[in-house]
Every structure is written in C-alpha cells, then in structure tokens.
Protein backbone atom coordinates (compact mmCIF):
# COMPACT_ATOMS: atom_id res chain seq x y z
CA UNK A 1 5.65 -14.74 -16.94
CA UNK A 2 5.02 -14.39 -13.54
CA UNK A 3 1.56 -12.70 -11.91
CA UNK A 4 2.64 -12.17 -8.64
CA UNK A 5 4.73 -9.01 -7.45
CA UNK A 6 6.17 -10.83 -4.86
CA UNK A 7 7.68 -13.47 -7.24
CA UNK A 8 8.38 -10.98 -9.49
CA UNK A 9 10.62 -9.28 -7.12
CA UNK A 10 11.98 -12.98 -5.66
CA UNK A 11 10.09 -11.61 -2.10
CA UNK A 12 8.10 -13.93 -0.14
CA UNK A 13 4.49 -13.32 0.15
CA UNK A 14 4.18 -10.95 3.19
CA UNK A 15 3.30 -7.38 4.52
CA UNK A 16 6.67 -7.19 6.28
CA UNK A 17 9.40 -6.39 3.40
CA UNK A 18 12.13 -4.49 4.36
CA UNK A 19 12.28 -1.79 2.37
CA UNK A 20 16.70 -2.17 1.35
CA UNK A 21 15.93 -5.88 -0.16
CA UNK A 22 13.28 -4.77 -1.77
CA UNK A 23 15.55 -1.49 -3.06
CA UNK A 24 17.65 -4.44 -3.70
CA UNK A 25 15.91 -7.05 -5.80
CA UNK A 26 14.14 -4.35 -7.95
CA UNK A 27 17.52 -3.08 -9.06
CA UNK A 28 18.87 -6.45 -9.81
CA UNK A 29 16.42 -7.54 -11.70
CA UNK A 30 15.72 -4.25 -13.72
CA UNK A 31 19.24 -4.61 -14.56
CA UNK A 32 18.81 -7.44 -16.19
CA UNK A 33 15.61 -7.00 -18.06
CA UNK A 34 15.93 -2.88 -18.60
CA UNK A 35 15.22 -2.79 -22.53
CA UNK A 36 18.66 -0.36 -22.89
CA UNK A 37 20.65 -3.76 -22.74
CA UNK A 38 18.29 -5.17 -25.23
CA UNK A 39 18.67 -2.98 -28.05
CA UNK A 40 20.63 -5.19 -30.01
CA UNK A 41 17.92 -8.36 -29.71
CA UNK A 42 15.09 -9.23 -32.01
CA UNK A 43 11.99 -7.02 -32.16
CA UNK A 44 10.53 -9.71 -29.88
CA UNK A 45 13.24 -9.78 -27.33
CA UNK A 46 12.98 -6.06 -27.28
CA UNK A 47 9.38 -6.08 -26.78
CA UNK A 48 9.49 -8.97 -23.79
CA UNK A 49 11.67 -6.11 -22.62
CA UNK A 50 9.82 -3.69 -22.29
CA UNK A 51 6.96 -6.03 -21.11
CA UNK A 52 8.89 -7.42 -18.37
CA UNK A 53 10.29 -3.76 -17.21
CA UNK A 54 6.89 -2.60 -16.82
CA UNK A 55 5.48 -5.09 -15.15
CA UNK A 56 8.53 -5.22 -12.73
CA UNK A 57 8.05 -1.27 -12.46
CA UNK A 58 4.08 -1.95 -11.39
CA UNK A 59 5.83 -4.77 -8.70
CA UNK A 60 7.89 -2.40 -7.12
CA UNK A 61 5.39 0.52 -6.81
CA UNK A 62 2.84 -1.22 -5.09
CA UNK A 63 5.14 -3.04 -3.17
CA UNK A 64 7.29 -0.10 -2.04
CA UNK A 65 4.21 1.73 -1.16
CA UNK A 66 2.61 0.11 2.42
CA UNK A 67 -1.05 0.63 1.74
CA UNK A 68 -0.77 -0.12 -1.68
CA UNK A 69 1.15 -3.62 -0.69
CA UNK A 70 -1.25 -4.38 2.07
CA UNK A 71 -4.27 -3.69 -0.87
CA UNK A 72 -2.34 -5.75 -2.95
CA UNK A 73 -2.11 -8.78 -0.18
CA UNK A 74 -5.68 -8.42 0.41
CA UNK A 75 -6.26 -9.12 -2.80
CA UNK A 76 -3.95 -12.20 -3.18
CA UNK A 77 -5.60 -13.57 -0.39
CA UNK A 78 -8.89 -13.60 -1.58
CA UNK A 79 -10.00 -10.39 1.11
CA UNK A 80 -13.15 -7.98 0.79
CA UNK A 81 -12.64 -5.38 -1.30
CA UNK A 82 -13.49 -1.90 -0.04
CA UNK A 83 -16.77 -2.05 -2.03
CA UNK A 84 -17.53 -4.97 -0.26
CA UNK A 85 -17.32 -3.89 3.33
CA UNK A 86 -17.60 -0.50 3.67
CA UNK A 87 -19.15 -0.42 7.29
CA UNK A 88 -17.53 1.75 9.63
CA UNK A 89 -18.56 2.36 13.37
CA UNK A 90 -20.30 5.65 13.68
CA UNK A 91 -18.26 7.02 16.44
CA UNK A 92 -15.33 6.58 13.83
CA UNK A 93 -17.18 8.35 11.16
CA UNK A 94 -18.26 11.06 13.45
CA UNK A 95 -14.55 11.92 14.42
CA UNK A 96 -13.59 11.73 11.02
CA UNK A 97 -16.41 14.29 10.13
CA UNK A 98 -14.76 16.02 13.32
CA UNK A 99 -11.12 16.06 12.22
CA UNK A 100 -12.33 17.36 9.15
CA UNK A 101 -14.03 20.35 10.49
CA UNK A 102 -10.76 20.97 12.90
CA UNK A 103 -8.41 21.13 9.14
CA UNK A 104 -10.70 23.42 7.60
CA UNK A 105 -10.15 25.82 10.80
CA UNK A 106 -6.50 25.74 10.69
CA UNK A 107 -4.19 27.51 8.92
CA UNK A 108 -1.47 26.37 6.52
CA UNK A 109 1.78 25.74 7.75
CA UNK A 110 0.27 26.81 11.81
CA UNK A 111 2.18 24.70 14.34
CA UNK A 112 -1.30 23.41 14.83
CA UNK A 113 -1.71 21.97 11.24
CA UNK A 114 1.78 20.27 11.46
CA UNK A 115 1.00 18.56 14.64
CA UNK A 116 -2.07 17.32 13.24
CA UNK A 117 -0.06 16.07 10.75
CA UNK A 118 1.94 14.24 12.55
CA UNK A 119 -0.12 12.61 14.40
CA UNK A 120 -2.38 11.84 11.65
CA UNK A 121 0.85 10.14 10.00
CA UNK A 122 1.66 8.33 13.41
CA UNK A 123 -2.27 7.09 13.49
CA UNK A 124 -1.75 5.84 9.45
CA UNK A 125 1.65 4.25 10.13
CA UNK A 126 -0.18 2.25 13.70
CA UNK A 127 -3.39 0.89 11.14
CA UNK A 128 -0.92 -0.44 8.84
CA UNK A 129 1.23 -1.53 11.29
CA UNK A 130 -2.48 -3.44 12.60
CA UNK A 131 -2.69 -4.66 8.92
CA UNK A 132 0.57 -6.16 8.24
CA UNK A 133 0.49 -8.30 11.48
CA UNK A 134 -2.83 -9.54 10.21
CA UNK A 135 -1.84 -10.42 6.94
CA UNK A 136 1.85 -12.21 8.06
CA UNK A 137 0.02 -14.11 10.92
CA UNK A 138 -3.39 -15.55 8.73
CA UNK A 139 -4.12 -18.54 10.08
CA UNK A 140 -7.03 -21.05 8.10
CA UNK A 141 -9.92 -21.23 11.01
CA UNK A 142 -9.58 -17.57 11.22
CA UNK A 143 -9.06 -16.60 7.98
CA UNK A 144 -12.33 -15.00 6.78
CA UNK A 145 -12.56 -12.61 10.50
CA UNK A 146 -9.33 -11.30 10.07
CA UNK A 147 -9.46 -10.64 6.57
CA UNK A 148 -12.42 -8.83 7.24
CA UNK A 149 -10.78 -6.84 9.96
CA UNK A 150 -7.79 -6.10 7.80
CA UNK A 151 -10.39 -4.69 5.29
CA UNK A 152 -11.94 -2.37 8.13
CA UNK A 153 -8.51 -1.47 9.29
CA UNK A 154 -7.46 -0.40 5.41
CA UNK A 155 -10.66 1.52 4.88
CA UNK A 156 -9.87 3.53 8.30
CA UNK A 157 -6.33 3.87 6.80
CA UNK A 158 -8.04 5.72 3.99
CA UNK A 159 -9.69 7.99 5.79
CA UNK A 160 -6.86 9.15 7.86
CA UNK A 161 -4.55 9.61 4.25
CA UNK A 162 -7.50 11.44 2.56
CA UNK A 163 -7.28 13.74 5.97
CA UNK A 164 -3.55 13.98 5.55
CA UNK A 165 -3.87 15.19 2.17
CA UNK A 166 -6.36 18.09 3.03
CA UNK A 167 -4.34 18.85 5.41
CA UNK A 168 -1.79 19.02 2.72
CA UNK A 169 -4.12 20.73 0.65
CA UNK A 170 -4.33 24.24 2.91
C-alpha cells in the first residue's frame, strides 16, 4: 500500500495540483476500489476495500484542501512543524492583535465585515500562493531557509483563517 497522497492519487509531488485532475484521479480510483463493487469478494477483499477507500478519502481531503496540502508537503519534505518555529515578527503579531480588535467592533453581515472578509481571504489565498512557489521550486543548498520560510508563511496563514473564522463567527 502506498503512504503517500500524492501516489495515492497518481499526482506528482507538488503544491500546484489543479484542482479538475485531482477531481479526476480521486473519482477514478474510488471507482475502482469503492467497497460497493466489492461486496461479492472475500471478507479480506472487502476489508482491503474499505482500507484502501479510506485512505484514498484522507488523500483527497488534504490534498483538495490548499493549507492542508501545503502542511502535508511540509511534512514530506522533512519541514518544521508549527511547534517547532513558532516565531513571528512582532509588528505581525501586533496587527493581528489589531485586526482582531477591528472584528469584535463590527457587526455581522455590515459591508464592513464582508470587506474584511475579503480581503482577509485575498491575504490567505497570496501566503499560500508564497507557499506553493516555495515548495515546487526547493532547491538542495537552500533547502533548510526556505523550508523554514514556508513554515513562517503557513503559521501567518493560520492566523489570517482563525481571523476569517471570527469573522465568520459574528
């Protein structure tokens, strides 16, 4: 059995997946694994089944999902976790701490609160953007820096969903 998601799926190992093949090899090979057109096989072949189907179900969620892939490829690369570097600059921190003060002012549904939104989103979507071209472009004598970047860049990512969902939260 395969460990990787990527393999799993027949992707190559990269941030950038567009998101119809991925549609694409998910349903092909759930198709052929899905434990409905195993019914008829052995207790064993039924329970591979069902073994396979959820593991190709865990592939496809973190890969479908762009912070949860880049996490994922952070991972496979050997990357800091976000135990392991947690610094963030202050003046980061501080606007975060800022932000969050601005959401608890606003009200829900305000024009205000939905163009925070979006340009919370647009911020999120620009970090992971930051990420993937990291991750797709590690080269070996730069390896450990960018990883670490990526790993600063992913924590900052966090902080701008978890303001997204309070946001959400109103």
């Amino acid at each position: 059995m395969t460990n990787d998601h990527f393999e799993r799926l027949g992707l190559p190992r990269r941030f950038s997946l567009g998101p119809a093949a991925l549609e694409r090899e998910y349903l092909a090979r759930s198709r052929a694994i899905h434990p409905d057109y195993h019914q008829l096989g052995s207790s064993a072949e039924q329970s591979a089944s069902v073994e396979l189907s959820a593991a190709l179900n865990e592939a496809y969620t973190t890969l479908k999902d762009p912070f949860k892939r880049a996490e994922y490829l952070m991972r496979l690369e050997g990357g800091p976790s976000a135990s392991e570097l947690k610094d963030m600059p202050p003046e980061f921190l501080e606007e975060m701490l800022d932000l969050r003060m601005e959401i608890a002012a606003l009200k829900p549904d305000s024009p205000a609160a939905v163009a925070m939104e979006r340009q919370l989103a647009a911020r999120r979507d620009d970090l992971l953007t930051r990420v993937g071209a990291i991750l797709d472009g590690l080269a070996p004598e730069t390896r450990t820096a960018r990883l670490a970047e990526s790993r600063r860049l992913l924590n900052a990512t966090k902080y701008i969903q978890n303001l997204i969902r309070d946001l959400r939260a109103l």
